[in-house]
Protein backbone atom coordinates (compact mmCIF):
# COMPACT_ATOMS: atom_id res chain seq x y z
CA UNK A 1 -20.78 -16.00 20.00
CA UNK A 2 -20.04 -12.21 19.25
CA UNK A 3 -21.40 -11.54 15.51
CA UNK A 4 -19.12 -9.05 13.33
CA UNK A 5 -20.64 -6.22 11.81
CA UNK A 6 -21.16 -6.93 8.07
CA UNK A 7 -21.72 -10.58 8.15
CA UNK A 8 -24.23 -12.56 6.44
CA UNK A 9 -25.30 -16.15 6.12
CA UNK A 10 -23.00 -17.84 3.18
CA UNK A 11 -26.19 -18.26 0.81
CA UNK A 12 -26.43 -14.16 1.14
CA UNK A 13 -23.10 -13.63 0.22
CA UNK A 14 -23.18 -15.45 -2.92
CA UNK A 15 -25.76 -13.54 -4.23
CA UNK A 16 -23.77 -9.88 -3.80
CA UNK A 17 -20.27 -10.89 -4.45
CA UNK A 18 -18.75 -12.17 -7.43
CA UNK A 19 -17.25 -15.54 -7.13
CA UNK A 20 -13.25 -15.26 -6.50
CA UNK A 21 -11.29 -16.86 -9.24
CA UNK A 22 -8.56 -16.50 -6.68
CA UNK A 23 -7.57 -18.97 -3.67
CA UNK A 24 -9.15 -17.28 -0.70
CA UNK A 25 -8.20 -18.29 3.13
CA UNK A 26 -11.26 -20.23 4.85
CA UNK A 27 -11.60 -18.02 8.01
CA UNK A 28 -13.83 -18.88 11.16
CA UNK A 29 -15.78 -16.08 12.41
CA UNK A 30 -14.37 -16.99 15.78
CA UNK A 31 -10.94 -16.09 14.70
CA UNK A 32 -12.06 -12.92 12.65
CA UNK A 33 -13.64 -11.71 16.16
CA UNK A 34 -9.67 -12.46 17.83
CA UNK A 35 -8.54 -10.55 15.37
CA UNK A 36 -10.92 -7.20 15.29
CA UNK A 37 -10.66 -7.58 19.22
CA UNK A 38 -6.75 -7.71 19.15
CA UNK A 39 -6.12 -4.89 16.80
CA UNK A 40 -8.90 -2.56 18.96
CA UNK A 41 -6.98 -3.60 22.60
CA UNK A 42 -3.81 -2.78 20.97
CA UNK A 43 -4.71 0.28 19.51
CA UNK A 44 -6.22 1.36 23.00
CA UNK A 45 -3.22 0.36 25.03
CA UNK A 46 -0.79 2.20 22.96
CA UNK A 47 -2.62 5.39 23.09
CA UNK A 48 -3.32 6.11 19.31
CA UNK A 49 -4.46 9.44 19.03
CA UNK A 50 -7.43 8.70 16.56
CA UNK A 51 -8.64 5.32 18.23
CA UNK A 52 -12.02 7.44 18.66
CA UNK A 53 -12.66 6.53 14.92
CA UNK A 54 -12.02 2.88 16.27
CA UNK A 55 -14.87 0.43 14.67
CA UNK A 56 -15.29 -3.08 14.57
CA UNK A 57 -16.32 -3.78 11.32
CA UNK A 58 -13.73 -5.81 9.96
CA UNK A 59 -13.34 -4.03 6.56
CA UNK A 60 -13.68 -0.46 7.99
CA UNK A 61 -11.30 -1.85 10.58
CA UNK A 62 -8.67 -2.49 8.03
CA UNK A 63 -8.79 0.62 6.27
CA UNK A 64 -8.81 2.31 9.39
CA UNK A 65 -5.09 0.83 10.17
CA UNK A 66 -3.89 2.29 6.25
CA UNK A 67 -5.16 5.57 7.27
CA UNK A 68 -4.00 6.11 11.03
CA UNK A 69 -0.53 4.97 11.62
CA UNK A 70 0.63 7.39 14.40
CA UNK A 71 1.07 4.61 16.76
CA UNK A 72 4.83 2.54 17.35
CA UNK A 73 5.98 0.49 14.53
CA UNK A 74 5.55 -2.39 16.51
CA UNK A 75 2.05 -1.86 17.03
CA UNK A 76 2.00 -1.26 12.69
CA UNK A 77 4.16 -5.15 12.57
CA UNK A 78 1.49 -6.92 14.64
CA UNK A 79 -1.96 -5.03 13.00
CA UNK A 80 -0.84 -5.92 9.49
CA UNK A 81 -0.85 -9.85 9.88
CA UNK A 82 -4.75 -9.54 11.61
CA UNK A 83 -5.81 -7.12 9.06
CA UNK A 84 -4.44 -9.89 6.30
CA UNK A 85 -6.54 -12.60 7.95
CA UNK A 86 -9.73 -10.03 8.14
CA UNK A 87 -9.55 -9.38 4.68
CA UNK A 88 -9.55 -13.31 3.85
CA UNK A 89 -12.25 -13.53 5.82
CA UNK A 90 -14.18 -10.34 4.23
CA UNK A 91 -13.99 -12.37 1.01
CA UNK A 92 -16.41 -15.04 1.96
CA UNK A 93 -18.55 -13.61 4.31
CA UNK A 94 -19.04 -9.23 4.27
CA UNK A 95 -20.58 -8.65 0.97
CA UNK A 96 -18.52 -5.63 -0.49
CA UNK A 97 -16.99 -5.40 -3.90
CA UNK A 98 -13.68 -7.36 -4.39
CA UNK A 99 -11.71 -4.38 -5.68
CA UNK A 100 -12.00 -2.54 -2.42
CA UNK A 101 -10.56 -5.86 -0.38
CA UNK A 102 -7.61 -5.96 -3.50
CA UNK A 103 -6.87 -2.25 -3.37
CA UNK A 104 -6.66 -2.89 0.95
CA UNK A 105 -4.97 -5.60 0.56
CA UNK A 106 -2.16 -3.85 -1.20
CA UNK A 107 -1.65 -1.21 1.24
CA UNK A 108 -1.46 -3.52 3.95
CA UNK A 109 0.94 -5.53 2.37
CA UNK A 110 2.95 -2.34 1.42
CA UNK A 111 2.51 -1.31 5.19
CA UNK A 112 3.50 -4.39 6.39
CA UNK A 113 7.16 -4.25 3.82
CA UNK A 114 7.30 -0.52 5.30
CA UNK A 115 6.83 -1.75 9.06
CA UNK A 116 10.09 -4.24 8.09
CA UNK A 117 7.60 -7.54 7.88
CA UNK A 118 9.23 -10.48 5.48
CA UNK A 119 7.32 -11.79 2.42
CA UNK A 120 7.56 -14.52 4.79
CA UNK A 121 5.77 -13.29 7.33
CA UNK A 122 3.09 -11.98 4.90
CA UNK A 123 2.40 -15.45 3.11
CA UNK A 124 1.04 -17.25 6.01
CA UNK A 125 -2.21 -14.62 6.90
CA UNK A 126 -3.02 -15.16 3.31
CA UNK A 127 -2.97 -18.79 3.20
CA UNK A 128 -0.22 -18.64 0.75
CA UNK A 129 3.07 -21.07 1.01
CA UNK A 130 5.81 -19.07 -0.01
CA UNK A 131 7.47 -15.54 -0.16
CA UNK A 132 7.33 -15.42 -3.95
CA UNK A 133 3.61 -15.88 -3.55
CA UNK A 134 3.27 -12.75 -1.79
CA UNK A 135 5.47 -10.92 -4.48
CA UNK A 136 3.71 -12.22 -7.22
CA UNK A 137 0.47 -10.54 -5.79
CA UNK A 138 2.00 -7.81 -4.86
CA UNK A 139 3.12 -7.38 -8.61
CA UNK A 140 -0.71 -8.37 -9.61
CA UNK A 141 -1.93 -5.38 -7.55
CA UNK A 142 0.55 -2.99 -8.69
CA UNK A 143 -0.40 -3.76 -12.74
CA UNK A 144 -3.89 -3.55 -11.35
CA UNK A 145 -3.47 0.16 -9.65
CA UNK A 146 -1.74 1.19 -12.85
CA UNK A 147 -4.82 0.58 -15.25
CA UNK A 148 -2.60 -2.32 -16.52
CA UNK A 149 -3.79 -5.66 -16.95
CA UNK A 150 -2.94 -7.88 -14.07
CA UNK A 151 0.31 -9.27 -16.00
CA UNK A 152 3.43 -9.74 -13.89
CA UNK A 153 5.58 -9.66 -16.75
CA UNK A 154 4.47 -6.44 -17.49
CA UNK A 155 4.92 -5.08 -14.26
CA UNK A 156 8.17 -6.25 -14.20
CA UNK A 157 9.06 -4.21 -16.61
CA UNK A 158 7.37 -1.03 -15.43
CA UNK A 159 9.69 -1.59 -12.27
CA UNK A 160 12.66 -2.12 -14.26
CA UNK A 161 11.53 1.33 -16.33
CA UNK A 162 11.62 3.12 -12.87
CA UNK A 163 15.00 1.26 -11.32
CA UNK A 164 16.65 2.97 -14.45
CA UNK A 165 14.55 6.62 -14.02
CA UNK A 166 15.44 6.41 -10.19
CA UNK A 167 19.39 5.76 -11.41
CA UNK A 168 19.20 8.52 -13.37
CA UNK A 169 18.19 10.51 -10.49
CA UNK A 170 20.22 10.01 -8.36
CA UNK A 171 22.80 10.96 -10.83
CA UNK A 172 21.17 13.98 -12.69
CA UNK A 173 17.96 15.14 -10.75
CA UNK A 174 19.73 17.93 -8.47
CA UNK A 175 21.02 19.41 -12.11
CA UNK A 176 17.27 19.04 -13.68
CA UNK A 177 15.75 20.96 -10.51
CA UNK A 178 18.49 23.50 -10.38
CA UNK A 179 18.24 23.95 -14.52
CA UNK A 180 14.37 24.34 -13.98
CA UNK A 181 14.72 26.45 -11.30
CA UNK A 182 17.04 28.89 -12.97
CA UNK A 183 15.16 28.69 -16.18
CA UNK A 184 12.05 30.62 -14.29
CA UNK A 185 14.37 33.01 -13.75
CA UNK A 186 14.51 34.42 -16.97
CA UNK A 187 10.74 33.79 -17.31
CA UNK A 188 9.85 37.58 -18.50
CA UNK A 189 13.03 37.87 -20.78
CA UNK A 190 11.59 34.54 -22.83
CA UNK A 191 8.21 35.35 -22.87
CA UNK A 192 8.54 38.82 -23.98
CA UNK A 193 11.24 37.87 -26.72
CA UNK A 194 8.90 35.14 -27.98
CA UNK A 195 6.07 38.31 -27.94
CA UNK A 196 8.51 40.26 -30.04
CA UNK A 197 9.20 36.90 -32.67
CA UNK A 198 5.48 35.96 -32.96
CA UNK A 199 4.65 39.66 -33.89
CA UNK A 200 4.24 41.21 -37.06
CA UNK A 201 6.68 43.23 -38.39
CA UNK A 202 4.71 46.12 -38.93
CA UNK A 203 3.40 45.70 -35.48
CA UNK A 204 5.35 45.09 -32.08
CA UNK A 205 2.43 44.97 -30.28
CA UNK A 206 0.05 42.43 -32.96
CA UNK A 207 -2.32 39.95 -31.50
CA UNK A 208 -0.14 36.99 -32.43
CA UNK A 209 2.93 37.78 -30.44
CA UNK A 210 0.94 39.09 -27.25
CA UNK A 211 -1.00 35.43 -27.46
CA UNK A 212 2.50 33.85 -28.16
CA UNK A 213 4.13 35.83 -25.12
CA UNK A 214 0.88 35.01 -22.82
CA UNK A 215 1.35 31.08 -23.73
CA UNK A 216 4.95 31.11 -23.00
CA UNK A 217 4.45 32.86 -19.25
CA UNK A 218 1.60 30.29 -18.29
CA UNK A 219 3.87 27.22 -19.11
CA UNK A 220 5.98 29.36 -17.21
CA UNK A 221 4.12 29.45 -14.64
CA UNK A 222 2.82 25.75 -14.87
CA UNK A 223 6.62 24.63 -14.63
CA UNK A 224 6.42 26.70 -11.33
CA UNK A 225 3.95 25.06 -10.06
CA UNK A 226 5.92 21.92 -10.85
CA UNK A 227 8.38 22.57 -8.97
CA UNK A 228 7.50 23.43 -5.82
CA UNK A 229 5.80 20.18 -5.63
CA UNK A 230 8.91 18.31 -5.95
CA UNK A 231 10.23 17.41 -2.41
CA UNK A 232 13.03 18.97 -0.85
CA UNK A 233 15.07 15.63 0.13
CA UNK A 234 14.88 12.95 -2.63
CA UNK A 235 16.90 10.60 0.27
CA UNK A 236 13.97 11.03 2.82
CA UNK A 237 12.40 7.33 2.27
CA UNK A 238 9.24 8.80 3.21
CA UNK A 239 9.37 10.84 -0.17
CA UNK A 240 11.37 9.11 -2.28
CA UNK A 241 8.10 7.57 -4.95
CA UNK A 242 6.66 11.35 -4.47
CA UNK A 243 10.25 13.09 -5.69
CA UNK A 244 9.62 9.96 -8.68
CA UNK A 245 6.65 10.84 -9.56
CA UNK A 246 6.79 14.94 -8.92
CA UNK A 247 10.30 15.04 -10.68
CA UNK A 248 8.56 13.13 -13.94
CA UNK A 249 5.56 15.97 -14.03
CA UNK A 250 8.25 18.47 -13.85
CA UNK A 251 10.17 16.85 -16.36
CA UNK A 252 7.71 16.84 -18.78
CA UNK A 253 6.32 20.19 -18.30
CA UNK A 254 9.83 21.13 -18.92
CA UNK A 255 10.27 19.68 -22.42
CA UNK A 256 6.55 20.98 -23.21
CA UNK A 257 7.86 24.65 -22.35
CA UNK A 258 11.27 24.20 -24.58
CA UNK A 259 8.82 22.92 -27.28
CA UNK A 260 7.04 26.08 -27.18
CA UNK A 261 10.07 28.48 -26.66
CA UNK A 262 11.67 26.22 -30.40
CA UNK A 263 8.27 27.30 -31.87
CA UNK A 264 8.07 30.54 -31.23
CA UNK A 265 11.62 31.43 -31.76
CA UNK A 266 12.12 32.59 -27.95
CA UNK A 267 15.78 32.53 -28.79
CA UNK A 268 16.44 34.16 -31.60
CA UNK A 269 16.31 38.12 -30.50
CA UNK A 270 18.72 37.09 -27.38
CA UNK A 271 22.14 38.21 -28.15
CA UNK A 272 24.36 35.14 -28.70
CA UNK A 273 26.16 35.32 -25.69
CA UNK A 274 23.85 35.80 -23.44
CA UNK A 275 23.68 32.98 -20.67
CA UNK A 276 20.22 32.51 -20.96
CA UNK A 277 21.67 30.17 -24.63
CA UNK A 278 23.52 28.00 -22.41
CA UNK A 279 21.44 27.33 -20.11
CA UNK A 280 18.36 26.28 -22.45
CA UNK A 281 20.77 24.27 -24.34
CA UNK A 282 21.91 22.62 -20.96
CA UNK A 283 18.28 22.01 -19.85
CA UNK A 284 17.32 20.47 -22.85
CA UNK A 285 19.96 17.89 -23.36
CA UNK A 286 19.09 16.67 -19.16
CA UNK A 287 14.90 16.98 -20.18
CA UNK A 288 16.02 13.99 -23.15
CA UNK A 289 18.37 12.16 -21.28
CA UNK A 290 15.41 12.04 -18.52
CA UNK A 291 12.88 10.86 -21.21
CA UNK A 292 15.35 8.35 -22.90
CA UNK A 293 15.72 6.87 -19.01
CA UNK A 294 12.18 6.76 -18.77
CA UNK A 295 11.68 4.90 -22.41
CA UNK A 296 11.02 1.15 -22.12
CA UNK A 297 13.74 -0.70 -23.91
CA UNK A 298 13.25 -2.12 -27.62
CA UNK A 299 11.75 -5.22 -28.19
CA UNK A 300 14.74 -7.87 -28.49
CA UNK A 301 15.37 -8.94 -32.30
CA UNK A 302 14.73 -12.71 -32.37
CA UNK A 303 16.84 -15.28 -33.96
CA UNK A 304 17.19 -15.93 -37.60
């Protein structure tokens, strides 16, 4: 019988690998060699344009199918169920550390969600009995990938924290972008009346408004940079946790700038009705509704 790259005699492996405290999927060699073999035939008759990389060690193997999906989505459906089963089988018998299988695990279950595979479908490769199994590790993995501890309460509630920032979104992140983009703008008119505030009166041009000035244009330019990381089409569902996550930097650069425009009194040598007033005033109020969104809820008051 064909050996598998990796493998070593069971007394080996318990001297590398720490012992799972999780249930782990007894899997034949025999059927992790179907498996490698499958995914390597199918990869080859569909033509994928990387295949070249192609190995046939069965945890290289699997992270090879994360990283190279340019192949037909039906191709994606039937590698994530093998990969699920080669990863089981990694557990007892490649000696590698468990956090690489959990972090692969993860994105082939997320792949295999993306590809339009059931929990249902999931549960079985991984020995598990139910749907809610698979969520509950997929929860597990998120806390883990977070720096949380592995609590599925509490990631739980970071999803519900970004259901409500996503809501908010969808309803107010055009006007945050569009507020952020018009604020850079007026970039040199802020930064050069918080120069003229910070300085002394004796002095227009006195060390402590040109640093003030300086300060202001590089969070300036950090909000900038910000920006045009934020994806063009929050609907594209390729982008959608990127335009998340990018829109949240932004946001937050955002209220650090209108921090330091308060302190340095950007506003006060700007004639009253200049438009610059309203719109600062307008970006701040969306930059704290987008942090209150973002703000877990309080702690319920218990019973008397």
């Amino acid at each position: 019988m064909r050996r598998l790259p990796g493998w070593r005699p069971r007394a080996s492996v318990n001297t590398v690998l720490t012992v799972p405290t999780r249930t782990v999927r007894p899997v034949p060699e025999a059927e992790a060699v179907r498996r490698v073999e499958a995914i390597i035939e199918r990869r080859v008759r569909c033509g994928d344009p990387d295949r070249e990389k192609l190995g046939d060690d069965p945890v290289e193997l699997v992270a090879y199918l994360v990283a190279h999906r340019r192949v037909p989505a039906e191709v994606l459906r039937r590698d994530v169920p093998d990969a699920l089963v080669l990863l089981e089988y990694a557990r007892r018998a490649v000696p590698v550390l468990p956090g690489r299988l959990d972090r692969l695990e993860h994105r082939v279950l997320t792949l295999g969600i993306e590809a339009g595979l059931s929990l249902g479908e999931l549960a079985a490769p991984l020995g598990l009995r139910s749907r809610q199994a698979v969520q509950h590790r997929l929860l597990r993995h998120a806390a883990a990938e977070r720096g949380a501890p592995r609590s599925e309460v509490a990631e739980r509630t970071a999803r519900r924290a970004e259901t409500r920032e996503r809501a908010w979104l969808d309803r107010h992140g055009a006007d945050l972008l569009s507020c952020a983009g018009r604020l850079l703008a007026h970039r040199d008119l802020l930064a050069n009346a918080a120069a003229g505030a910070g300085a002394d009166p004796a002095s227009a041009t006195s060390a402590a408004g040109a640093e003030a000035g300086a300060e202001i244009a590089e969070a300036f330019d950090e909000l900038a940079e910000s920006l045009s990381r934020v994806p063009a089409d929050p609907r594209d569902p390729r982008r959608a946790a990127q335009y998340v996550t990018r829109t949240r930097h932004l946001a937050a650069r955002l209220r650090l700038l209108l921090a330091d425009l308060a302190a340095a009194g950007a506003a006060a040598p700007i004639p009253a009705g200049h438009p610059v007033r309203a719109l600062l005033a307008r970006t701040a109020r969306l930059a704290a509704a987008h942090q209150s969104a973002t703000a877990p809820p309080p702690p319920a008051r218990s019973r008397p």
